[in-house]
C-alpha atoms as a PDB file:
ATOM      1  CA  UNK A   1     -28.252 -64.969  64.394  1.00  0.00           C
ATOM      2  CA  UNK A   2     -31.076 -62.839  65.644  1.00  0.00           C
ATOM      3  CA  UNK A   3     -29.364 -59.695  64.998  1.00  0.00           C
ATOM      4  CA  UNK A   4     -28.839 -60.748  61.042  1.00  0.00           C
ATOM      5  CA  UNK A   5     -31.948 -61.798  61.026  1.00  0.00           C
ATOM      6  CA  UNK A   6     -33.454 -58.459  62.470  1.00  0.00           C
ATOM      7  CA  UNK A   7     -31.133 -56.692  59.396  1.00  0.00           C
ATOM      8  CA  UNK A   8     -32.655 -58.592  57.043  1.00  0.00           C
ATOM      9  CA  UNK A   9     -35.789 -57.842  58.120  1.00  0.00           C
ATOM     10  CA  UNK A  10     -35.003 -54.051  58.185  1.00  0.00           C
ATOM     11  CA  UNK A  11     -33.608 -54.585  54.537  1.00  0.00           C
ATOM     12  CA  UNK A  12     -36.682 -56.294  52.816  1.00  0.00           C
ATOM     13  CA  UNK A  13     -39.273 -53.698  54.798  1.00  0.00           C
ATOM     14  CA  UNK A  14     -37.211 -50.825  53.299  1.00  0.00           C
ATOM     15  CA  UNK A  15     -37.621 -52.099  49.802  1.00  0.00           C
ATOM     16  CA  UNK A  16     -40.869 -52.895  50.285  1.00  0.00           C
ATOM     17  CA  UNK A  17     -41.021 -49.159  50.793  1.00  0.00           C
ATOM     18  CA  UNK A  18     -39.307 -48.070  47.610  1.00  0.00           C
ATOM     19  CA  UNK A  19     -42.209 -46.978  45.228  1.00  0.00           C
ATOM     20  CA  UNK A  20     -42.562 -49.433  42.154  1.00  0.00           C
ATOM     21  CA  UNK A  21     -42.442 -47.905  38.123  1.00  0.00           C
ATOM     22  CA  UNK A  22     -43.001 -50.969  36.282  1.00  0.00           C
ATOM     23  CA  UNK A  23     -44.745 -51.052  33.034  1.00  0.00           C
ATOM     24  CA  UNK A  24     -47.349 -53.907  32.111  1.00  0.00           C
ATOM     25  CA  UNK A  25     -48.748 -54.256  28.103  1.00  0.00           C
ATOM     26  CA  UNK A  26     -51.393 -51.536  27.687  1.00  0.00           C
ATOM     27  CA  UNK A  27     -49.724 -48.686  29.912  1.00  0.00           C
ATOM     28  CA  UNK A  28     -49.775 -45.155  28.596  1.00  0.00           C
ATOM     29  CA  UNK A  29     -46.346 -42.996  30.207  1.00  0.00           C
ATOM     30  CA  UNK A  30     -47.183 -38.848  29.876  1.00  0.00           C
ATOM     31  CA  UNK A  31     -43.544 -37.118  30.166  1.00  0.00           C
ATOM     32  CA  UNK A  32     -43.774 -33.508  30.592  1.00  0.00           C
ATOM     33  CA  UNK A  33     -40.129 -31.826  30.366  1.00  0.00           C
ATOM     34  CA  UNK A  34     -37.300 -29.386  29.495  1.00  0.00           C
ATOM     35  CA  UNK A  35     -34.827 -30.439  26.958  1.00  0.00           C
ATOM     36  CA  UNK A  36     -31.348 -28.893  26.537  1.00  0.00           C
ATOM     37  CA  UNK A  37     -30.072 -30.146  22.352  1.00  0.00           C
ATOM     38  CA  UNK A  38     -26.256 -29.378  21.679  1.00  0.00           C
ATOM     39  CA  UNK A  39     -25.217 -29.779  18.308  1.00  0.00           C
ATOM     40  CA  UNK A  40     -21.964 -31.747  17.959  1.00  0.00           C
ATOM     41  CA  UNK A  41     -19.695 -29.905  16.227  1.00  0.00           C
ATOM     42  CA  UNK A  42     -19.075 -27.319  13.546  1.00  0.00           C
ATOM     43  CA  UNK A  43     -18.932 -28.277   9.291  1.00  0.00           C
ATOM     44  CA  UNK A  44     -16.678 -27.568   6.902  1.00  0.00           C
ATOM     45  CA  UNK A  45     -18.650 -25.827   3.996  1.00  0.00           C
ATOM     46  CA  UNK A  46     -18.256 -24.165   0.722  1.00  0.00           C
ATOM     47  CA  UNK A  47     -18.247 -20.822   2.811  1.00  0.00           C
ATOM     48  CA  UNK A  48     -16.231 -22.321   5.595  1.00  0.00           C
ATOM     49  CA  UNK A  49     -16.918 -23.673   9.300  1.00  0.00           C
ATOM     50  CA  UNK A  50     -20.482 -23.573   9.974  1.00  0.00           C
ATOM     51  CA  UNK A  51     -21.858 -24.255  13.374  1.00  0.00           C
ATOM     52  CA  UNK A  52     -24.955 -23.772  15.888  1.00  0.00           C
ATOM     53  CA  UNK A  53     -24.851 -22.970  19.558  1.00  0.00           C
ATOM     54  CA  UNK A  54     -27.200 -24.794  21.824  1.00  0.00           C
ATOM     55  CA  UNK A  55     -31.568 -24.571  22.760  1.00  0.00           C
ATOM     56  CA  UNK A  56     -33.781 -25.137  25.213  1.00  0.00           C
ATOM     57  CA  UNK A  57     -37.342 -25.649  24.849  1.00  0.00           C
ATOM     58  CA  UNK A  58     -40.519 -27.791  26.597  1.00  0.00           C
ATOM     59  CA  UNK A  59     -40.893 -31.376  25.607  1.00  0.00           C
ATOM     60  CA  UNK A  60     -43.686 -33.638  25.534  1.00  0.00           C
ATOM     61  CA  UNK A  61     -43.556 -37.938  25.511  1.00  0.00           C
ATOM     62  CA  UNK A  62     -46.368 -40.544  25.045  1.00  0.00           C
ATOM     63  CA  UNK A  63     -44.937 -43.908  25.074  1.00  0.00           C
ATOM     64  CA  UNK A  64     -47.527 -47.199  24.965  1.00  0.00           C
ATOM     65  CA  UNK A  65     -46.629 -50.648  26.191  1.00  0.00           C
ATOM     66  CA  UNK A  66     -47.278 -53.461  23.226  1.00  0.00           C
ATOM     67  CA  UNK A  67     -45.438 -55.744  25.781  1.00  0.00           C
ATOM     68  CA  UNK A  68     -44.151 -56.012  29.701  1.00  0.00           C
ATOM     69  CA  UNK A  69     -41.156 -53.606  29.907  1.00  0.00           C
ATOM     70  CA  UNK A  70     -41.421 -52.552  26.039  1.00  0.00           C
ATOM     71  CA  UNK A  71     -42.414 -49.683  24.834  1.00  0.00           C
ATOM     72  CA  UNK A  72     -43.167 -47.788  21.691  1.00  0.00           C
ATOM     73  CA  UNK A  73     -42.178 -43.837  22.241  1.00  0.00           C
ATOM     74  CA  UNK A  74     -43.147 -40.016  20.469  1.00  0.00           C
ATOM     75  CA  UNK A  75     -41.214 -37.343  21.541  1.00  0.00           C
ATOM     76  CA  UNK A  76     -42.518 -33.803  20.349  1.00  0.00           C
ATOM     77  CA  UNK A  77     -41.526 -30.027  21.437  1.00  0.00           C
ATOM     78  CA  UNK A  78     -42.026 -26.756  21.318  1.00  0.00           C
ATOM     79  CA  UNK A  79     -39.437 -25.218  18.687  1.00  0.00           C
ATOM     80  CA  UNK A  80     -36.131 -25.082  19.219  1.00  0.00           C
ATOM     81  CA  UNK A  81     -34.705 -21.622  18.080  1.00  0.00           C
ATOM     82  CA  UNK A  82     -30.599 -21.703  16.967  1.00  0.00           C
ATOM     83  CA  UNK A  83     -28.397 -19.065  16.105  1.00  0.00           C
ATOM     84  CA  UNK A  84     -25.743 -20.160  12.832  1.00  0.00           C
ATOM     85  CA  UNK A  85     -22.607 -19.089  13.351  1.00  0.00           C
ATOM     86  CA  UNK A  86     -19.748 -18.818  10.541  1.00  0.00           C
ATOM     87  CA  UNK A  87     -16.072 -19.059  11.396  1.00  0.00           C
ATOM     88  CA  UNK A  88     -14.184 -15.584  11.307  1.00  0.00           C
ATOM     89  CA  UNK A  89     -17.705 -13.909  10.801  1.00  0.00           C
ATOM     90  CA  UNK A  90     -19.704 -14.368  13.721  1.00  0.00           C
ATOM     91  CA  UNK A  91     -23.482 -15.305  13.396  1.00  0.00           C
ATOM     92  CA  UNK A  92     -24.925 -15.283   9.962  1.00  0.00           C
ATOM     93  CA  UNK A  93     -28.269 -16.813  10.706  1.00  0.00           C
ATOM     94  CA  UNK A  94     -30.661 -18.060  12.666  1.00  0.00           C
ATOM     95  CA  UNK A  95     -33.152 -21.431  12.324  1.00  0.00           C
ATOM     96  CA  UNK A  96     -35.700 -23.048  14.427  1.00  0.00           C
ATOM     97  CA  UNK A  97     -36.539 -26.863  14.049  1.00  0.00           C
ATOM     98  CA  UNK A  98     -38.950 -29.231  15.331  1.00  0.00           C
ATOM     99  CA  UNK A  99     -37.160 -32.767  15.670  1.00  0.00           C
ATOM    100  CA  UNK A 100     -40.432 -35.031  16.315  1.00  0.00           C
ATOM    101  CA  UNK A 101     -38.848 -38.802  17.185  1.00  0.00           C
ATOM    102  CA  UNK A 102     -40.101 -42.187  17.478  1.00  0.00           C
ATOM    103  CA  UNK A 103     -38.527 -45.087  19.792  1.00  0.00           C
ATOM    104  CA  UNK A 104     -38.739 -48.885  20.400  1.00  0.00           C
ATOM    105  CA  UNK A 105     -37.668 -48.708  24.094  1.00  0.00           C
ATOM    106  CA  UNK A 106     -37.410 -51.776  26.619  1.00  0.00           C
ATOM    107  CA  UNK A 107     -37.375 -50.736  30.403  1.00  0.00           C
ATOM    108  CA  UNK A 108     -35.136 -53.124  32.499  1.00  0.00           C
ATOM    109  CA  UNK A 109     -37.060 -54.666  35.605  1.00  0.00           C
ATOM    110  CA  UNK A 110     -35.415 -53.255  39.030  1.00  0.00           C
ATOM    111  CA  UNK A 111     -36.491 -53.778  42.624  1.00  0.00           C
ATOM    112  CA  UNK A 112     -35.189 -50.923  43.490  1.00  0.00           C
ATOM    113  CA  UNK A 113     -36.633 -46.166  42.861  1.00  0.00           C
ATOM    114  CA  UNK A 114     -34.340 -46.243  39.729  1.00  0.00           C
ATOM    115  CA  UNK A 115     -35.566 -48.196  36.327  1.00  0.00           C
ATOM    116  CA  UNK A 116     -33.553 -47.471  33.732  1.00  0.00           C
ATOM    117  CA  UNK A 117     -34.049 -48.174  29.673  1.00  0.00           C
ATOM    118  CA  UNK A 118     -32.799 -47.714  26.089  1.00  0.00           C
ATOM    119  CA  UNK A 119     -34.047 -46.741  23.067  1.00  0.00           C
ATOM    120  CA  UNK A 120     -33.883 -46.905  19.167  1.00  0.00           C
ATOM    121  CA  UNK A 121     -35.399 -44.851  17.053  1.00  0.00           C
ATOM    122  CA  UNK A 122     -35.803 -42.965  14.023  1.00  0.00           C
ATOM    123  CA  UNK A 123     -35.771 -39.198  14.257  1.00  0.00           C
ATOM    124  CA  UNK A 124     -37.423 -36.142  11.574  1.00  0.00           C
ATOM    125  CA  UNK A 125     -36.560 -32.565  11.577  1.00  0.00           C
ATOM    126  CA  UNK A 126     -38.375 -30.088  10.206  1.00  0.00           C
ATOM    127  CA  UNK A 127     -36.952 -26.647   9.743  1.00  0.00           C
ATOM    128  CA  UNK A 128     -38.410 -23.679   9.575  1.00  0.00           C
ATOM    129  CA  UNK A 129     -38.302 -19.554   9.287  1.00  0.00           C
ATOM    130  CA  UNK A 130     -34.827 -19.378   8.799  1.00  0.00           C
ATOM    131  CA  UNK A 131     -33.294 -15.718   8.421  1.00  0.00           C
ATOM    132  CA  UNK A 132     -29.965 -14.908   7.124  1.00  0.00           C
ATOM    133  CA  UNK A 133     -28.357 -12.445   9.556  1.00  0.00           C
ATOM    134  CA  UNK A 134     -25.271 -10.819   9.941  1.00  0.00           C
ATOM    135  CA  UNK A 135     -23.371 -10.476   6.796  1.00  0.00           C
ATOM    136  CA  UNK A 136     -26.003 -12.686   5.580  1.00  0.00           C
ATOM    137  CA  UNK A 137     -28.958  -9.875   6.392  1.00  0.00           C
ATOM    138  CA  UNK A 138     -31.151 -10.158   3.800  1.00  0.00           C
ATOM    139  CA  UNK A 139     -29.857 -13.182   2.210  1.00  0.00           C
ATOM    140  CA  UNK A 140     -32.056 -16.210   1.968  1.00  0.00           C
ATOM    141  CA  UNK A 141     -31.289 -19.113   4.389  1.00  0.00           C
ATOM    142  CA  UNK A 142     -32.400 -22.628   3.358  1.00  0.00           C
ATOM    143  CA  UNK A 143     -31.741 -25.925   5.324  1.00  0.00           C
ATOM    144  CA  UNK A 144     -33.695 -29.251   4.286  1.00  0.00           C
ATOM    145  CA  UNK A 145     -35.956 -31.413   6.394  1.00  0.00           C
ATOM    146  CA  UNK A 146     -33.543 -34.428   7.776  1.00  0.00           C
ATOM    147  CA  UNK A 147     -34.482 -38.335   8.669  1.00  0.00           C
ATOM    148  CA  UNK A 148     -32.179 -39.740  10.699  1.00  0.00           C
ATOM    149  CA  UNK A 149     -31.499 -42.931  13.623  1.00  0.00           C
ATOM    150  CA  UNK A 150     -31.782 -41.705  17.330  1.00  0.00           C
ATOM    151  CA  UNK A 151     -30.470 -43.560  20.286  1.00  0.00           C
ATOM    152  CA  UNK A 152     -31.954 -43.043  23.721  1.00  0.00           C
ATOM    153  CA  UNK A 153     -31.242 -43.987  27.200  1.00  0.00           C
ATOM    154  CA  UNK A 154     -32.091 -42.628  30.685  1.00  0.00           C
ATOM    155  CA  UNK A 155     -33.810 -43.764  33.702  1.00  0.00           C
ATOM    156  CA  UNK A 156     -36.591 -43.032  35.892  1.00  0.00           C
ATOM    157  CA  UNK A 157     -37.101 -42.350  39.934  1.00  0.00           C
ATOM    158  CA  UNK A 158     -39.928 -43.625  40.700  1.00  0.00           C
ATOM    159  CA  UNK A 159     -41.961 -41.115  43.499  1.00  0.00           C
ATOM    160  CA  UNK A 160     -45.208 -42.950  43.526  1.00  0.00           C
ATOM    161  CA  UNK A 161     -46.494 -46.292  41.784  1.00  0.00           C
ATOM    162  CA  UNK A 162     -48.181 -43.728  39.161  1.00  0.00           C
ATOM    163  CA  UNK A 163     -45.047 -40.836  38.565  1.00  0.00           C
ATOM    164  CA  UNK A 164     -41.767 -40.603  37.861  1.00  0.00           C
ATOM    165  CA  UNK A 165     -38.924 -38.160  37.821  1.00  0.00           C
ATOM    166  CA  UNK A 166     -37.367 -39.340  34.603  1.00  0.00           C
ATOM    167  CA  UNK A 167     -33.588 -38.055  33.270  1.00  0.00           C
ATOM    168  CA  UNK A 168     -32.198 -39.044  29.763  1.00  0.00           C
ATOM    169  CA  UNK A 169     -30.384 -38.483  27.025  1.00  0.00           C
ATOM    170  CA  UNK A 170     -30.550 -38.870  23.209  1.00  0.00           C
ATOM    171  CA  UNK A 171     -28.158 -38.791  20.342  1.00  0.00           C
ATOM    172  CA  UNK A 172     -29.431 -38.045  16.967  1.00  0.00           C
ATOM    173  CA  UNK A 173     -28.272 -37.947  13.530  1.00  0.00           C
ATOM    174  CA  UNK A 174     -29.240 -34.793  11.389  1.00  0.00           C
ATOM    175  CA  UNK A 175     -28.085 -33.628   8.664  1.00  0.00           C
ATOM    176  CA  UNK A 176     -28.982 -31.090   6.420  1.00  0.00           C
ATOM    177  CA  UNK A 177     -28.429 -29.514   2.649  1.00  0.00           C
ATOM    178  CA  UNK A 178     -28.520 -25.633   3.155  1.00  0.00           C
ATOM    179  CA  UNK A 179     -28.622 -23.487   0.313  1.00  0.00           C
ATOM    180  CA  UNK A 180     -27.555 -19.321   0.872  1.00  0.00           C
ATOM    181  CA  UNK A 181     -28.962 -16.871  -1.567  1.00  0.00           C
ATOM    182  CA  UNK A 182     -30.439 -20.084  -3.448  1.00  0.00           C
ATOM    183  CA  UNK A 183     -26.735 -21.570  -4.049  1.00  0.00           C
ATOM    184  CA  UNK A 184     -26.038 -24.700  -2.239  1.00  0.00           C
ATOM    185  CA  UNK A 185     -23.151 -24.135   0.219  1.00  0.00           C
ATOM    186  CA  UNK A 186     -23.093 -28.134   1.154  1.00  0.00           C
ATOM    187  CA  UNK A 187     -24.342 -30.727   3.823  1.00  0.00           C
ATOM    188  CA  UNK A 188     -24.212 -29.527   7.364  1.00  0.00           C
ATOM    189  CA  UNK A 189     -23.545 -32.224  10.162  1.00  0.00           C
ATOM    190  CA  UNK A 190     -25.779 -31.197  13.638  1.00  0.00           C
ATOM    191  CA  UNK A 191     -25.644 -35.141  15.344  1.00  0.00           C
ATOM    192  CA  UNK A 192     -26.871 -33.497  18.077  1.00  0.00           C
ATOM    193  CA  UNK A 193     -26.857 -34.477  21.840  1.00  0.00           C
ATOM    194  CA  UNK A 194     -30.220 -34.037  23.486  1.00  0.00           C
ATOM    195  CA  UNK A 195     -30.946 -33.513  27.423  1.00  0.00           C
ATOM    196  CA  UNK A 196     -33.913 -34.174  28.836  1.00  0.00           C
ATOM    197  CA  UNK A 197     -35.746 -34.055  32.243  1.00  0.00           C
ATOM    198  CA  UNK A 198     -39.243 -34.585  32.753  1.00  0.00           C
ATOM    199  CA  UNK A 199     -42.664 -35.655  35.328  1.00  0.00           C
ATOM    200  CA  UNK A 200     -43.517 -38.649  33.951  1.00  0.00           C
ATOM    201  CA  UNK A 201     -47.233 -39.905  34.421  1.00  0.00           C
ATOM    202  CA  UNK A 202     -48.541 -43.466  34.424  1.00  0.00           C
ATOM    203  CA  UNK A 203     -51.669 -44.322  32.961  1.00  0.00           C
END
């Protein structure tokens, strides 16, 4: 009896040690990161299968409490620089995009380092100085601005009452009418998968 009751001593002084994350109405989170966005797959145009390799780039989130455990996220970035790639003809442009998003996220409750959370959102991309290259040199390269829902989910390790090492991912749907030479060529599919990790501050 004595010796269960020493291990269950041991137990509840060792969580007592585990560093607490929670979030309380009013809370301010500062995430500063590296994300990794994949596009999903390749698109069947007009000119044939178009696709975009993968970016990395510094990220920045603010997310405000309205409630215990709920959350109301913006995550912003540096750009994100792609090269466009065209089957049987190698790259034929290149794009960058800034794909600001905003989240309604709840953050379960957890005794324990780890608190994780999901996220809905909506997501808007903004694209920008895009060059034809390639066969393409030369050629105008157009893709539209895209709105779009984005899912979220990751968790954080808590490493004080007031930080967090925070890992997550996001899946976000983007699509976009692009236009070569001023002809439209179709609606590409990117639905890409986004990979984040980031210091996260409490406030």
């Amino acid at each position: 009896m004595k010796h269960i009751t020493a291990l269950t001593l041991s137990a509840l002084l060792a969580s007592a040690a585990v560093p607490a994350f929670a979030q309380e109405k009013g809370d301010f989170l500062l995430g500063l990161g590296l994300g990794w966005i994949e596009p999903d797959s390749a698109t069947t145009t007009a000119v044939g299968r178009v696709s975009a390799d993968g970016a990395l780039s510094p990220t920045i989130t603010v997310e405000y409490f309205i409630a215990k455990n709920v959350g109301i996220e913006l995550l912003a970035s540096l750009p994100f620089e792609h090269d466009v790639d065209l089957a049987g003809a190698g790259q034929v442009g290149e794009v960058k995009h800034l794909p600001p998003t905003l989240s309604l996220q709840y953050h379960f409750t957890n005794s324990s380092a780890f608190t994780p959370f999901v996220g809905v959102g909506v997501n808007y991309t903004y694209f920008f100085d895009e060059k034809g290259k390639g066969p393409l040199a030369g050629v105008s390269l157009d893709l539209d601005d895209s709105w779009g829902l984005a899912l979220h989910a990751g968790a954080d390790y808590a490493i004080s009452e007031k930080s967090a090492v925070r890992l997550d991912v996001r899946y976000i749907d983007i699509e976009s009418d692009v236009k070569v030479g001023g002809a439209q060529i179709g609606k590409v599919k990117i639905d890409p998968w986004v990979f984040n990790v980031a210091y996260v501050m409490k406030f």
